[in-house]
N, C-alpha and C. Protein backbone atom coordinates (compact mmCIF):
# COMPACT_ATOMS: atom_id res chain seq x y z
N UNK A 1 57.19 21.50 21.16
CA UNK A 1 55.76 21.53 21.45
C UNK A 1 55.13 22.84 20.95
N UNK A 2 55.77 23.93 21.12
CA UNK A 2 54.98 25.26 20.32
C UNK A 2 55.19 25.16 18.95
N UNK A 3 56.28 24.59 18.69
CA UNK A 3 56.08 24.45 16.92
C UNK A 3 54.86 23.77 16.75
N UNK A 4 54.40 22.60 17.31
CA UNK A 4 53.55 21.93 16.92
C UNK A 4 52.59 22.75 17.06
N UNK A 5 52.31 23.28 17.99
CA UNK A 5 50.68 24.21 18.62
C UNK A 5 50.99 25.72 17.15
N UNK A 6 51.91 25.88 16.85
CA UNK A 6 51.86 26.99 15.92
C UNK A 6 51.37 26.31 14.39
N UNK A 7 52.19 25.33 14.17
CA UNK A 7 51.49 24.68 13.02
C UNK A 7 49.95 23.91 13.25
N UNK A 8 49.82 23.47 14.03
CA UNK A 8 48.19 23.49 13.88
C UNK A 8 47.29 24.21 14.43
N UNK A 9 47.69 25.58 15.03
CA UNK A 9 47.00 26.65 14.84
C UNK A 9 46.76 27.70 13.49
N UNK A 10 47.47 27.37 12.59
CA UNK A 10 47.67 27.94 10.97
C UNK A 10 46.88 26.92 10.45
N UNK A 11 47.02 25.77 10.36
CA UNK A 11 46.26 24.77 9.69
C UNK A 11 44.68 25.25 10.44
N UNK A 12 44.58 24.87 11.61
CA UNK A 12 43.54 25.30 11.86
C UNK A 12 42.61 26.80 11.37
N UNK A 13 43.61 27.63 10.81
CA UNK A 13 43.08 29.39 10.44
C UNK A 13 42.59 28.47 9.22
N UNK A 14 43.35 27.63 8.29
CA UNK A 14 43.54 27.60 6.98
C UNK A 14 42.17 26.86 7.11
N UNK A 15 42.05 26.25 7.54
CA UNK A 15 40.63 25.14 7.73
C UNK A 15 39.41 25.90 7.91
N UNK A 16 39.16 26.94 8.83
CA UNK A 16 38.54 27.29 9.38
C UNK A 16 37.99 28.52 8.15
N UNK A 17 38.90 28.77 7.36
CA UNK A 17 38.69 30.20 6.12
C UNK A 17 38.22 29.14 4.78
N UNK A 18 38.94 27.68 5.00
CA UNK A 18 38.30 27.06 3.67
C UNK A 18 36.61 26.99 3.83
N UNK A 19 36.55 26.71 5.19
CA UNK A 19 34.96 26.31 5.50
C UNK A 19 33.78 27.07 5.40
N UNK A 20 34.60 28.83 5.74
CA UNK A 20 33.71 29.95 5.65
C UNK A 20 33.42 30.13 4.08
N UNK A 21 34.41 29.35 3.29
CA UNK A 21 34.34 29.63 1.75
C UNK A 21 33.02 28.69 0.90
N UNK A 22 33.42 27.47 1.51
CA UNK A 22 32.53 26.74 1.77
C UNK A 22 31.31 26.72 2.07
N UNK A 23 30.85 27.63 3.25
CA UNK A 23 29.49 27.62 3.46
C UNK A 23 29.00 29.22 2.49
N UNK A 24 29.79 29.87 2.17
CA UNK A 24 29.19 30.52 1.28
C UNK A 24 28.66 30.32 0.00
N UNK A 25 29.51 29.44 -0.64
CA UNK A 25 29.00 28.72 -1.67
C UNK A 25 28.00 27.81 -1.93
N UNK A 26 28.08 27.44 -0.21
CA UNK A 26 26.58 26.29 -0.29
C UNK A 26 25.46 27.09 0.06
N UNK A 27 25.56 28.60 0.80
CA UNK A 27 24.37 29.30 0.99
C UNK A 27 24.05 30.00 -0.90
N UNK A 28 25.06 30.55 -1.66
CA UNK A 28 24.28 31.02 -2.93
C UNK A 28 23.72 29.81 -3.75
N UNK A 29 24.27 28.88 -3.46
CA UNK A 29 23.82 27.30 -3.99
C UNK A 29 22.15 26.99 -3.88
N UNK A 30 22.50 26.86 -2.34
CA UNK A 30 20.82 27.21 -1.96
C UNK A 30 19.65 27.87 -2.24
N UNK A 31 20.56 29.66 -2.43
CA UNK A 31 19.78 30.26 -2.49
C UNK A 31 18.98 30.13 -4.39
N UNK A 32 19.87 29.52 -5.41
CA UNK A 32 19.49 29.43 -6.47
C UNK A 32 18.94 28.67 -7.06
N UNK A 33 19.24 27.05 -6.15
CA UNK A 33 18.37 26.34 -6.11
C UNK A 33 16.42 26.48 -5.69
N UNK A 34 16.22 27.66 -4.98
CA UNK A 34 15.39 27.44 -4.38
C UNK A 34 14.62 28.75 -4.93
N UNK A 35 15.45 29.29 -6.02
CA UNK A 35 14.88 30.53 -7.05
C UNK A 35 14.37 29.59 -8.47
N UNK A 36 15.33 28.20 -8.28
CA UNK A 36 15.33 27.63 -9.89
C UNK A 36 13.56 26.59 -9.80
N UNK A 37 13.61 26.02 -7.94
CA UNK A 37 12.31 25.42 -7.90
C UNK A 37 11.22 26.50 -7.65
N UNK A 38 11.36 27.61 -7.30
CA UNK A 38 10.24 28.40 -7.39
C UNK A 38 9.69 29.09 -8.96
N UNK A 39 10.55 29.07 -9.73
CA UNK A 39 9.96 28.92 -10.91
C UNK A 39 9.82 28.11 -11.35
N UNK A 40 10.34 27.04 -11.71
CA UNK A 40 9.73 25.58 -12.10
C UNK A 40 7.92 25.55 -11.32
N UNK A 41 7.90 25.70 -10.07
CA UNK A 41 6.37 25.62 -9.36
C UNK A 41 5.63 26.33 -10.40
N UNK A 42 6.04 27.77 -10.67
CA UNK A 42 5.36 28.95 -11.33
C UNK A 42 4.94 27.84 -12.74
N UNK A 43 5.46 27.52 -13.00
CA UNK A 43 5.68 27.23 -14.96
C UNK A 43 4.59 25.88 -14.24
N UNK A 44 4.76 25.31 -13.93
CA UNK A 44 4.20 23.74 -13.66
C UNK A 44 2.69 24.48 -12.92
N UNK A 45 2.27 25.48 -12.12
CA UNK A 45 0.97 25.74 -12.13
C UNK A 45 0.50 26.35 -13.74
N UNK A 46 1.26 27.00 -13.99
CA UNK A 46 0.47 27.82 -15.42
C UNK A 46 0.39 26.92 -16.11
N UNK A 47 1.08 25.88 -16.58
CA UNK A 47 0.61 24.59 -17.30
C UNK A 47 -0.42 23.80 -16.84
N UNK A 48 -0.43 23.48 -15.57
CA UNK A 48 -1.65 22.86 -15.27
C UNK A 48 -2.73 23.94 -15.33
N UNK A 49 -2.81 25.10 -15.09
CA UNK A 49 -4.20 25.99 -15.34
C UNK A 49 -4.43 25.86 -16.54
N UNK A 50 -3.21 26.22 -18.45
CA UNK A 50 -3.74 25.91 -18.94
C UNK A 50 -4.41 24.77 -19.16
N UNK A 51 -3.99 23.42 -18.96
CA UNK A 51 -4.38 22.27 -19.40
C UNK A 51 -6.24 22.54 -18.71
N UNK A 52 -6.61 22.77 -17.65
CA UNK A 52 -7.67 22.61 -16.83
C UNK A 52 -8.51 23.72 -17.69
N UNK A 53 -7.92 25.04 -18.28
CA UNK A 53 -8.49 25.48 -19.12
C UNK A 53 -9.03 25.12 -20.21
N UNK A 54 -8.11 24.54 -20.95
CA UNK A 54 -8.51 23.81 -21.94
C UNK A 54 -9.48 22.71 -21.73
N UNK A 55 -9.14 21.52 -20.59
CA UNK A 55 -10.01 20.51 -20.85
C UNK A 55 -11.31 20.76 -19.84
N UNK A 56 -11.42 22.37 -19.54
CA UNK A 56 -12.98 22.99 -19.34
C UNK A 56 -13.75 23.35 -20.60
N UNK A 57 -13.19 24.01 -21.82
CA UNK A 57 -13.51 24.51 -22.57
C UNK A 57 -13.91 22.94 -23.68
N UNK A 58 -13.46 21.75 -23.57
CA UNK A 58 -13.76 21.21 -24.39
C UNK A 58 -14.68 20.35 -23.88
N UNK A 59 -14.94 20.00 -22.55
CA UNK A 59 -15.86 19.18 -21.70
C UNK A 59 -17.23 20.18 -22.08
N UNK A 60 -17.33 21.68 -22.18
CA UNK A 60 -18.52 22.95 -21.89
C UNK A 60 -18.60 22.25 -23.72
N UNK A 61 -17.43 22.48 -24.45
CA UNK A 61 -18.01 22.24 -26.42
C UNK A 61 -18.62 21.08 -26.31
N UNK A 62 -18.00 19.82 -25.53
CA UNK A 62 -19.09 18.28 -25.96
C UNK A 62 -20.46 18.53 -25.18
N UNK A 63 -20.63 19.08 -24.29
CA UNK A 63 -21.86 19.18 -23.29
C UNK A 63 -22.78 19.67 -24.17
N UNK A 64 -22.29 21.18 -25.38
CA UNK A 64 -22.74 21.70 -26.09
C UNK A 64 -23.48 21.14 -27.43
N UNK A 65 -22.67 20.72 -27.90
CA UNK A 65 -23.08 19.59 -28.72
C UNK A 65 -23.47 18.39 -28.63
N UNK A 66 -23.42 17.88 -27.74
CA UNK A 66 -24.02 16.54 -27.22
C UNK A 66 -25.93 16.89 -26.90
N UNK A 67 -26.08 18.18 -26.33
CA UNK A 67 -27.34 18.48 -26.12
C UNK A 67 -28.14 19.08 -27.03
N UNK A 68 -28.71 18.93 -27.58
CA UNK A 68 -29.45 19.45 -29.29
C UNK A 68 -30.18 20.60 -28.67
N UNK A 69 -31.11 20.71 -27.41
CA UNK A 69 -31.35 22.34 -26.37
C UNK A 69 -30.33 23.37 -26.83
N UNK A 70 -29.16 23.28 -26.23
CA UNK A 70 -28.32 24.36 -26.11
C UNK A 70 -28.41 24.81 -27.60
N UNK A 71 -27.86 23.74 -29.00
CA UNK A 71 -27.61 24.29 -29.71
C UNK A 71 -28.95 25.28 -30.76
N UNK A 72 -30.24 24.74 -30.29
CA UNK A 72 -30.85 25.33 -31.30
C UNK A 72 -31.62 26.78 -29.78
N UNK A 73 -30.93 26.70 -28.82
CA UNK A 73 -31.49 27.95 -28.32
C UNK A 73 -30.89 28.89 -28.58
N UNK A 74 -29.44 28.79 -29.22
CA UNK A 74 -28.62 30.04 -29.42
C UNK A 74 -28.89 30.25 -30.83
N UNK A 75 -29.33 29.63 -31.73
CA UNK A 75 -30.16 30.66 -33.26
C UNK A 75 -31.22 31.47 -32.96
């Protein structure tokens, strides 16, 4: 009976050190995952600002040209 309680008290150390290995790897996991979606956010707003930039600047050019006012008040 103590053999037994000695061998699965070692198994148990051995288990117990795989798991701490384990959750370390799933915490830098985490932590890089959640560095890799915070730049992805970054990149995916600056793309949408440019795009909203752009399709401000070309909505203000047709407004511009569409209105024969604007263009002959700026000569």
């Amino acid at each position: 009976m103590e053999r037994l309680n000695s061998e699965l008290y070692l198994q148990n150390c051995y288990i117990m050190k795989e798991n701490e290995k384990l959750r370390k790897k799933a915490q830098k996991l985490n932590q890089e995952n959640q560095q890799l979606l915070s730049e992805l956010k970054q990149r995916l707003s600056k793309s949408n600002k440019g795009k909203q930039s752009n399709s401000s600047v070309s909505e203000q050019l047709s407004l511009s040209s569409s209105n024969p006012s604007n263009s002959m008040s700026s000569n």
